[in-house]
PDB file of N, CA and C in Angstrom:
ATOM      1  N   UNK A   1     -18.472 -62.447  60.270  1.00  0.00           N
ATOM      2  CA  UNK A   1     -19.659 -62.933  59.593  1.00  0.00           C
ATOM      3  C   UNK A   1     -19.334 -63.197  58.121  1.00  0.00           C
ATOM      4  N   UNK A   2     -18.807 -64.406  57.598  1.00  0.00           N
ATOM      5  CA  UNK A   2     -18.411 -64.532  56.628  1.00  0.00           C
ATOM      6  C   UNK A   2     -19.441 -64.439  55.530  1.00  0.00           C
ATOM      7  N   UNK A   3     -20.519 -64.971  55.921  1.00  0.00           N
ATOM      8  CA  UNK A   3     -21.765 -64.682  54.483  1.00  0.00           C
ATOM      9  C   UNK A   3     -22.369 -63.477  54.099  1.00  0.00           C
ATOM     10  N   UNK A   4     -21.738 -62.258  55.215  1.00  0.00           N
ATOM     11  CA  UNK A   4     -22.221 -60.949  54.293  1.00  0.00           C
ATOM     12  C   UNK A   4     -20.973 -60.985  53.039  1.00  0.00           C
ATOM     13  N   UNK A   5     -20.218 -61.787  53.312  1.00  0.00           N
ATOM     14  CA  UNK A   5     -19.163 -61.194  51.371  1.00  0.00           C
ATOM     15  C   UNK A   5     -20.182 -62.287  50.467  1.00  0.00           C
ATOM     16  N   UNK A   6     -21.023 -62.964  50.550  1.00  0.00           N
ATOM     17  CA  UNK A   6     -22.091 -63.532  49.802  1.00  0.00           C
ATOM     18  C   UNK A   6     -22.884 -63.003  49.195  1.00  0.00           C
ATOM     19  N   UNK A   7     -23.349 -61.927  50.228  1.00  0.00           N
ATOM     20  CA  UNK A   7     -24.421 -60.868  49.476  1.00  0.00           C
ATOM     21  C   UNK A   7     -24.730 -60.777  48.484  1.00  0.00           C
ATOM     22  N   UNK A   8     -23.600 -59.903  47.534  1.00  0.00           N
ATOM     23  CA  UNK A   8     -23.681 -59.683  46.099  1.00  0.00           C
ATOM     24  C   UNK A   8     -24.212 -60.748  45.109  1.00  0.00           C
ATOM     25  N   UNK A   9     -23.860 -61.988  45.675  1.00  0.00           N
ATOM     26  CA  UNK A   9     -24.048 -62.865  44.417  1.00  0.00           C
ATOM     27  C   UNK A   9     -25.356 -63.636  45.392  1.00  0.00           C
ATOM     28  N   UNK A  10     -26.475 -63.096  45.927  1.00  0.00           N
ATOM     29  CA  UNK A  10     -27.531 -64.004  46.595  1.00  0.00           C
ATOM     30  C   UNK A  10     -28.691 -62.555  46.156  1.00  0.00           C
ATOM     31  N   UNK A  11     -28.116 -61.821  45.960  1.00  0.00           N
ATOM     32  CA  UNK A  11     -29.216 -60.824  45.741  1.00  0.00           C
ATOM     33  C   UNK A  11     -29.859 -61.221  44.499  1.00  0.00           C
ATOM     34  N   UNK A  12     -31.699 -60.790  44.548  1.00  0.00           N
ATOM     35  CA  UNK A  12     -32.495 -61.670  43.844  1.00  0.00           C
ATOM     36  C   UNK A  12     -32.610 -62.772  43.598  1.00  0.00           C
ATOM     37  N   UNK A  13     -32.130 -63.430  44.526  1.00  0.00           N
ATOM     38  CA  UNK A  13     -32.469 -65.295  44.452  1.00  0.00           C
ATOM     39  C   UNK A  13     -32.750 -65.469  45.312  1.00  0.00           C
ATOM     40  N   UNK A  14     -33.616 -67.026  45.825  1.00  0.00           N
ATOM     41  CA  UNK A  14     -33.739 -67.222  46.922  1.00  0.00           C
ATOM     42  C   UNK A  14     -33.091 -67.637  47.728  1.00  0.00           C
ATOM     43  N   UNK A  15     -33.626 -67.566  49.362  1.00  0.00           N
ATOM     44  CA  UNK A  15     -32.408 -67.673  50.190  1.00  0.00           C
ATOM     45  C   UNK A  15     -33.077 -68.301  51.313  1.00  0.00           C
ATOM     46  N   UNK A  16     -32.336 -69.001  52.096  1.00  0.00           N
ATOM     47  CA  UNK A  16     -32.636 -69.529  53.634  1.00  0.00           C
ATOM     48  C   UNK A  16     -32.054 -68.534  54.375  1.00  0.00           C
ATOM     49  N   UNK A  17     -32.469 -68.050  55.743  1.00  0.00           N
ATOM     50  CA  UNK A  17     -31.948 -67.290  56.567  1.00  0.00           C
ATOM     51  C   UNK A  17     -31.467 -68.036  58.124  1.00  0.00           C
ATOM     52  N   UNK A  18     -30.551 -68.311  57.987  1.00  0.00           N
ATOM     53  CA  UNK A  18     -30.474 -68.859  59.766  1.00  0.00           C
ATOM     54  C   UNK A  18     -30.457 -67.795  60.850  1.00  0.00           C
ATOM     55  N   UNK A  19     -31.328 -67.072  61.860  1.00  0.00           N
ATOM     56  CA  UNK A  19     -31.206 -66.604  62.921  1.00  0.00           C
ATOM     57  C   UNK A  19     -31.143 -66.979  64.020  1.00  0.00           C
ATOM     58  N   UNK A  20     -30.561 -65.609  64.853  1.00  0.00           N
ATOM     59  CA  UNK A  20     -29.938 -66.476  66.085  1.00  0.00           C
ATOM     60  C   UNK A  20     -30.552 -66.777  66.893  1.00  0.00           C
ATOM     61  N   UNK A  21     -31.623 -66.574  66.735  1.00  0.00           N
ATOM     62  CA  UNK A  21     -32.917 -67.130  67.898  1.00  0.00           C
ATOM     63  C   UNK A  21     -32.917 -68.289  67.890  1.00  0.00           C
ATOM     64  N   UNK A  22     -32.321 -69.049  66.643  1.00  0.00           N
ATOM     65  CA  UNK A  22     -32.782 -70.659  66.349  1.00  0.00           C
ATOM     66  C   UNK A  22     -33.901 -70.578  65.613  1.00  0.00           C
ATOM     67  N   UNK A  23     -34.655 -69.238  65.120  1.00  0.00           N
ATOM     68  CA  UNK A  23     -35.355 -69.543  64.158  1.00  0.00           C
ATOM     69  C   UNK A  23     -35.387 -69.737  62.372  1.00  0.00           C
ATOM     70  N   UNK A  24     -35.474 -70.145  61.350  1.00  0.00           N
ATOM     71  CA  UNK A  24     -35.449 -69.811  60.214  1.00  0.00           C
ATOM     72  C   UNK A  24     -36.329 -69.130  59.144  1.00  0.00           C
ATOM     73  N   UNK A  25     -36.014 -68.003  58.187  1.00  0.00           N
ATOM     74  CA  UNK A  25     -37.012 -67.990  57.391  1.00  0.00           C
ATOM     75  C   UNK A  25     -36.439 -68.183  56.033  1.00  0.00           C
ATOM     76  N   UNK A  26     -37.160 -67.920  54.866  1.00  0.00           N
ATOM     77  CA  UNK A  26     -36.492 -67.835  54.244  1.00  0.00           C
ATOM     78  C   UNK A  26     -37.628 -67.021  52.462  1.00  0.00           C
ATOM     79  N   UNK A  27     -37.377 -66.550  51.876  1.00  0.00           N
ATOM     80  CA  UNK A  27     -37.607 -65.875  50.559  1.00  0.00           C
ATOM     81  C   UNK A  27     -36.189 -65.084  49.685  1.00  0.00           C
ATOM     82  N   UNK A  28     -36.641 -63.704  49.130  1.00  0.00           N
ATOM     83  CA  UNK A  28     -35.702 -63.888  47.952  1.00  0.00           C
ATOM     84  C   UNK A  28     -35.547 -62.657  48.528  1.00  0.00           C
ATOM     85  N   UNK A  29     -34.138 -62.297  48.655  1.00  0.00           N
ATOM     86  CA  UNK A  29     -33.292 -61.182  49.199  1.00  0.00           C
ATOM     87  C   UNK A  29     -33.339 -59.946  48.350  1.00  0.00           C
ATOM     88  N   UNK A  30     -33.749 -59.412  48.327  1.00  0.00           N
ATOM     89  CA  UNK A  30     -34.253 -57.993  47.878  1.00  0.00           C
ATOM     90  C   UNK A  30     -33.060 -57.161  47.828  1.00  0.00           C
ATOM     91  N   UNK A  31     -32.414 -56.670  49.030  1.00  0.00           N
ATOM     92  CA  UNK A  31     -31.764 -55.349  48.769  1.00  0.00           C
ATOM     93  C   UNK A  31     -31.239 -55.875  50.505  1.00  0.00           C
ATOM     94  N   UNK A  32     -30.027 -54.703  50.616  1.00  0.00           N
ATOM     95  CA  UNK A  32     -28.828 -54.943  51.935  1.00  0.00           C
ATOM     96  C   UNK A  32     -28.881 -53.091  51.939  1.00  0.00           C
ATOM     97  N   UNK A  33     -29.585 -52.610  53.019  1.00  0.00           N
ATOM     98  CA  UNK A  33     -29.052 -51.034  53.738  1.00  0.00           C
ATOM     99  C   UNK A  33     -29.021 -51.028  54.743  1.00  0.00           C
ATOM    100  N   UNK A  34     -27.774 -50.216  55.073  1.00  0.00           N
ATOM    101  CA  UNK A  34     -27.282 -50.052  57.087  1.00  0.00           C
ATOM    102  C   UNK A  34     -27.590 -51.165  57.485  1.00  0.00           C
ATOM    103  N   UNK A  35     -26.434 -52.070  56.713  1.00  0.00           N
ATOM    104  CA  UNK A  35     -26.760 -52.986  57.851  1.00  0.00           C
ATOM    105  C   UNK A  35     -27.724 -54.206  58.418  1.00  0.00           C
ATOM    106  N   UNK A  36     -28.869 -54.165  57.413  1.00  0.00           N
ATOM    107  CA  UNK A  36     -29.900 -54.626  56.910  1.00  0.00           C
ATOM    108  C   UNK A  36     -30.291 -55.816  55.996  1.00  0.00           C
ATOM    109  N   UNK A  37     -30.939 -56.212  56.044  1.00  0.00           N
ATOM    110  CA  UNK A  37     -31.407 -57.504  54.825  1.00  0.00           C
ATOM    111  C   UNK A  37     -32.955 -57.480  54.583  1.00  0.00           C
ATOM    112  N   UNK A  38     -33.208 -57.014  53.615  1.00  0.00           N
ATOM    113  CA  UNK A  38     -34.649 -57.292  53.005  1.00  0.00           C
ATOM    114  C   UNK A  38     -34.879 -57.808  52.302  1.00  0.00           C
ATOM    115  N   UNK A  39     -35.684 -58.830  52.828  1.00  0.00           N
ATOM    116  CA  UNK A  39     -36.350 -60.367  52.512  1.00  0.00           C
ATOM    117  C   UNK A  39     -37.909 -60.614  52.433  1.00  0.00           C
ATOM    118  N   UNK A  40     -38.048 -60.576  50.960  1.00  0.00           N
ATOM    119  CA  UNK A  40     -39.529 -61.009  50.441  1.00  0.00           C
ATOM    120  C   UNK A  40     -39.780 -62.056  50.808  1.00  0.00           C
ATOM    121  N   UNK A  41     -41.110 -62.495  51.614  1.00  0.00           N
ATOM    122  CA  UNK A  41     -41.048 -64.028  52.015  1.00  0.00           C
ATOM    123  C   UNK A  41     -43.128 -64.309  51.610  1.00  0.00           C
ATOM    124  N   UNK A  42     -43.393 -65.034  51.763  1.00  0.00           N
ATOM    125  CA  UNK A  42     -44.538 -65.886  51.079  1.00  0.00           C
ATOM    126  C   UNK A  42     -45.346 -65.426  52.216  1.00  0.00           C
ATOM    127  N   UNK A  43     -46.531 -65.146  52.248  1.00  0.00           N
ATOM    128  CA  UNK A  43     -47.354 -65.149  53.159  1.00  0.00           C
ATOM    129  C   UNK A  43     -48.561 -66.198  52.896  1.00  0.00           C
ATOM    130  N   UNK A  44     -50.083 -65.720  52.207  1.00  0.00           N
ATOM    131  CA  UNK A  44     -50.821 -66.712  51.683  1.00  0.00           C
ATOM    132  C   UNK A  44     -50.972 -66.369  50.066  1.00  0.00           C
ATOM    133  N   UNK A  45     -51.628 -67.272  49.802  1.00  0.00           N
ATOM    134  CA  UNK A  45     -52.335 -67.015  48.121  1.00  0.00           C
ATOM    135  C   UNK A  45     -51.209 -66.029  47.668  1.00  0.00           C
ATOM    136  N   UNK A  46     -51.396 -65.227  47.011  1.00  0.00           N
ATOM    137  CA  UNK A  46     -51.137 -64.116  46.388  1.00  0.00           C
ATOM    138  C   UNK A  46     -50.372 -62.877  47.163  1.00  0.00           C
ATOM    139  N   UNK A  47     -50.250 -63.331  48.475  1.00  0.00           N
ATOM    140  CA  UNK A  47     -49.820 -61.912  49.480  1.00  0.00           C
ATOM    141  C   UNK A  47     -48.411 -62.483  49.865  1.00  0.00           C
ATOM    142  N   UNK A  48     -47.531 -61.222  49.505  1.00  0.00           N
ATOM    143  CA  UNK A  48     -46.172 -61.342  49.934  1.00  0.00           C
ATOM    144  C   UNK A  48     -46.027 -60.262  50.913  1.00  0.00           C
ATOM    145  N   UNK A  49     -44.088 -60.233  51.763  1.00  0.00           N
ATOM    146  CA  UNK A  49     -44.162 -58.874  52.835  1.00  0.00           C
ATOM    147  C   UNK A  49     -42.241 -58.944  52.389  1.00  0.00           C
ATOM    148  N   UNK A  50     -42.364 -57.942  52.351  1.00  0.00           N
ATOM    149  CA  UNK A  50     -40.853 -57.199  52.606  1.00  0.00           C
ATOM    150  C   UNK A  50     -40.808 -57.424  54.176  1.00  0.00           C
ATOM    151  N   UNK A  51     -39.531 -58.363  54.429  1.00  0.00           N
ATOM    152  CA  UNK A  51     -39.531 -57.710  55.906  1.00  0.00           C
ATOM    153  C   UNK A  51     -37.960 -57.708  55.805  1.00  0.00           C
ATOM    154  N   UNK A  52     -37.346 -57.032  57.129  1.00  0.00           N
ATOM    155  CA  UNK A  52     -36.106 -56.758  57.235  1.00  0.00           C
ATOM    156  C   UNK A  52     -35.391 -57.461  58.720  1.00  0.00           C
ATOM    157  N   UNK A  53     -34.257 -57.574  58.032  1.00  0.00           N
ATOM    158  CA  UNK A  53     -33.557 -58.236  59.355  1.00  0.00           C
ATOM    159  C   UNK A  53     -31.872 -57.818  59.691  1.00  0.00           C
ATOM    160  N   UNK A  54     -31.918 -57.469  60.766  1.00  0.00           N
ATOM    161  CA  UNK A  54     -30.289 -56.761  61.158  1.00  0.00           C
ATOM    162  C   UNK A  54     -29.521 -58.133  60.755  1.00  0.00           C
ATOM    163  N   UNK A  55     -28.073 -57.170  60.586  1.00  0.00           N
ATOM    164  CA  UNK A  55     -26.837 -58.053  60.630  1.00  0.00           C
ATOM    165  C   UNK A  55     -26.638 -58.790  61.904  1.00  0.00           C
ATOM    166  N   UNK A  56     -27.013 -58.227  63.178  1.00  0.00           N
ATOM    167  CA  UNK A  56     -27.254 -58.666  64.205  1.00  0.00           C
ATOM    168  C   UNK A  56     -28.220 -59.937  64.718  1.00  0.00           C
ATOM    169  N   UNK A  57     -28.953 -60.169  63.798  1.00  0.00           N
ATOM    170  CA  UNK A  57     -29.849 -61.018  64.087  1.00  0.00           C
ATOM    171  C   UNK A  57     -29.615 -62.223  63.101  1.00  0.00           C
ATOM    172  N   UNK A  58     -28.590 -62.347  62.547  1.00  0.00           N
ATOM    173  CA  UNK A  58     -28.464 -63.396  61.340  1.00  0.00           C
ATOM    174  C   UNK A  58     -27.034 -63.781  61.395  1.00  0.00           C
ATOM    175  N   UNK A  59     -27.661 -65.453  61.815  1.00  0.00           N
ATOM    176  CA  UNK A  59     -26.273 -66.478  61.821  1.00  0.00           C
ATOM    177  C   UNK A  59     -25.835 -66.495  60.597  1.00  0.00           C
ATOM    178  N   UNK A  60     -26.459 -66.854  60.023  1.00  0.00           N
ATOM    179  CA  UNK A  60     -26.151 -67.184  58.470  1.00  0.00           C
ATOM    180  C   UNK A  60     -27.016 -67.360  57.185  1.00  0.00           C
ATOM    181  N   UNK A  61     -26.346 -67.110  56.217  1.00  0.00           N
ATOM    182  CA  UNK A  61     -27.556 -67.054  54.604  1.00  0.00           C
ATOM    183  C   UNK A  61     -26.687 -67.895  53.794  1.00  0.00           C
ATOM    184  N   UNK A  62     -27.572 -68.678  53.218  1.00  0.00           N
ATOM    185  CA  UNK A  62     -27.389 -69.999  52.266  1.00  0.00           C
ATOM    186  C   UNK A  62     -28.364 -70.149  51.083  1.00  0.00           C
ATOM    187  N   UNK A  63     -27.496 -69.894  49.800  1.00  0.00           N
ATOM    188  CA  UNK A  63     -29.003 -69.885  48.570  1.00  0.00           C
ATOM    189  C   UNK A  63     -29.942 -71.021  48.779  1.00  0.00           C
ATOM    190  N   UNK A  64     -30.309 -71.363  47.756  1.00  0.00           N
ATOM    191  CA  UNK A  64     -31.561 -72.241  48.560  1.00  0.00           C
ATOM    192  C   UNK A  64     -30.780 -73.510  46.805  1.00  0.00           C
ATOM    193  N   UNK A  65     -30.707 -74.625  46.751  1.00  0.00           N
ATOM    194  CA  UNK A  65     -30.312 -75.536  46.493  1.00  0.00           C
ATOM    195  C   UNK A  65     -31.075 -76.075  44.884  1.00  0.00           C
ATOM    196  N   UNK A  66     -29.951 -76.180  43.924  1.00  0.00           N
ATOM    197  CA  UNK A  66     -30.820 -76.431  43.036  1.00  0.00           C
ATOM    198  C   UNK A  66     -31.656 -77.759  43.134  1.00  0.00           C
ATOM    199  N   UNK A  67     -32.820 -78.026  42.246  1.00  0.00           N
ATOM    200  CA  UNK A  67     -33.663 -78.983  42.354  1.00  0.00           C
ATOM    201  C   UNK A  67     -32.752 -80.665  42.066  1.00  0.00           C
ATOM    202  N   UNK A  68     -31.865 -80.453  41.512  1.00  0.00           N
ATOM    203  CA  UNK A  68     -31.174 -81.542  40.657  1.00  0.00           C
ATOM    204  C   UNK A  68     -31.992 -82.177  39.288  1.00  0.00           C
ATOM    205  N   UNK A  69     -31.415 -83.057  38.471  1.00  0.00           N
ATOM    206  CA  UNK A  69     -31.986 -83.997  37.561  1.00  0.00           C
ATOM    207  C   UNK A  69     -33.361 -84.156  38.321  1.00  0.00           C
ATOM    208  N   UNK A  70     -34.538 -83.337  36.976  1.00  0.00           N
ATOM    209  CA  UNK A  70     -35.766 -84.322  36.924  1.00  0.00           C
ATOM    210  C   UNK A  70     -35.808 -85.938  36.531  1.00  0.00           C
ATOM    211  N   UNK A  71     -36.422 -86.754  38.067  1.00  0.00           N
ATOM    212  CA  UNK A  71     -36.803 -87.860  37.979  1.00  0.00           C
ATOM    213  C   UNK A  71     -38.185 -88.126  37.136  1.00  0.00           C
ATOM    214  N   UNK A  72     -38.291 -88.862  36.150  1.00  0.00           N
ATOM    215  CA  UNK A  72     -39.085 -89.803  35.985  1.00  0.00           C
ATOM    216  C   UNK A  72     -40.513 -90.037  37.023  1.00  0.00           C
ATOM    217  N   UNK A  73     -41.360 -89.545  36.740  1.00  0.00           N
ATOM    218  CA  UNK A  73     -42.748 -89.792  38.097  1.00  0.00           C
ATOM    219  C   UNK A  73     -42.902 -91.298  37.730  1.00  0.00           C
ATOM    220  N   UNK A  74     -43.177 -92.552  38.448  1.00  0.00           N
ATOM    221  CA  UNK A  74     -43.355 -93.530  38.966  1.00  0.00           C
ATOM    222  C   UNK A  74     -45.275 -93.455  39.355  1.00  0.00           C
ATOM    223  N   UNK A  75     -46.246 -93.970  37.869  1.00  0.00           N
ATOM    224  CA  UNK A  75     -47.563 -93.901  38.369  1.00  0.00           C
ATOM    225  C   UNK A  75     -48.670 -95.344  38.737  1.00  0.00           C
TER     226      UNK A  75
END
């Protein structure tokens, strides 16, 4: 699993999560115990959730992409 040596440098930023279900989530990586990944993710308005996800359950983690050069809005 090459993206747990990522860890260190993804902690407190945001992140995409690929799991192996084929599903994705993604928020800002909190903290790594036993094995673990805890991931703040958006719920509604104002409400966030810690949730956690095994090493087992995760294809892969990818920061999430800077915005690039602000364009010009076109009105």
């Amino acid at each position: 699993m090459p993206w747990q040596s990522d860890l260190p440098y993804l902690m407190n930023r945001p992140v995409g999560v690929s799991l192996t279900s084929g599903q994705g989530v993604s928020g800002v990586l909190c903290d790594v115990v036993d094995d673990q990944i805890y991931l703040m993710e958006y719920l509604y308005q104002t409400q966030y959730a810690t949730k956690h996800y095994s090493f087992q359950e995760i294809q892969n983690i990818t920061p999430f992409p800077s915005c690039g050069p602000r364009q010009r809005r076109l009105y």
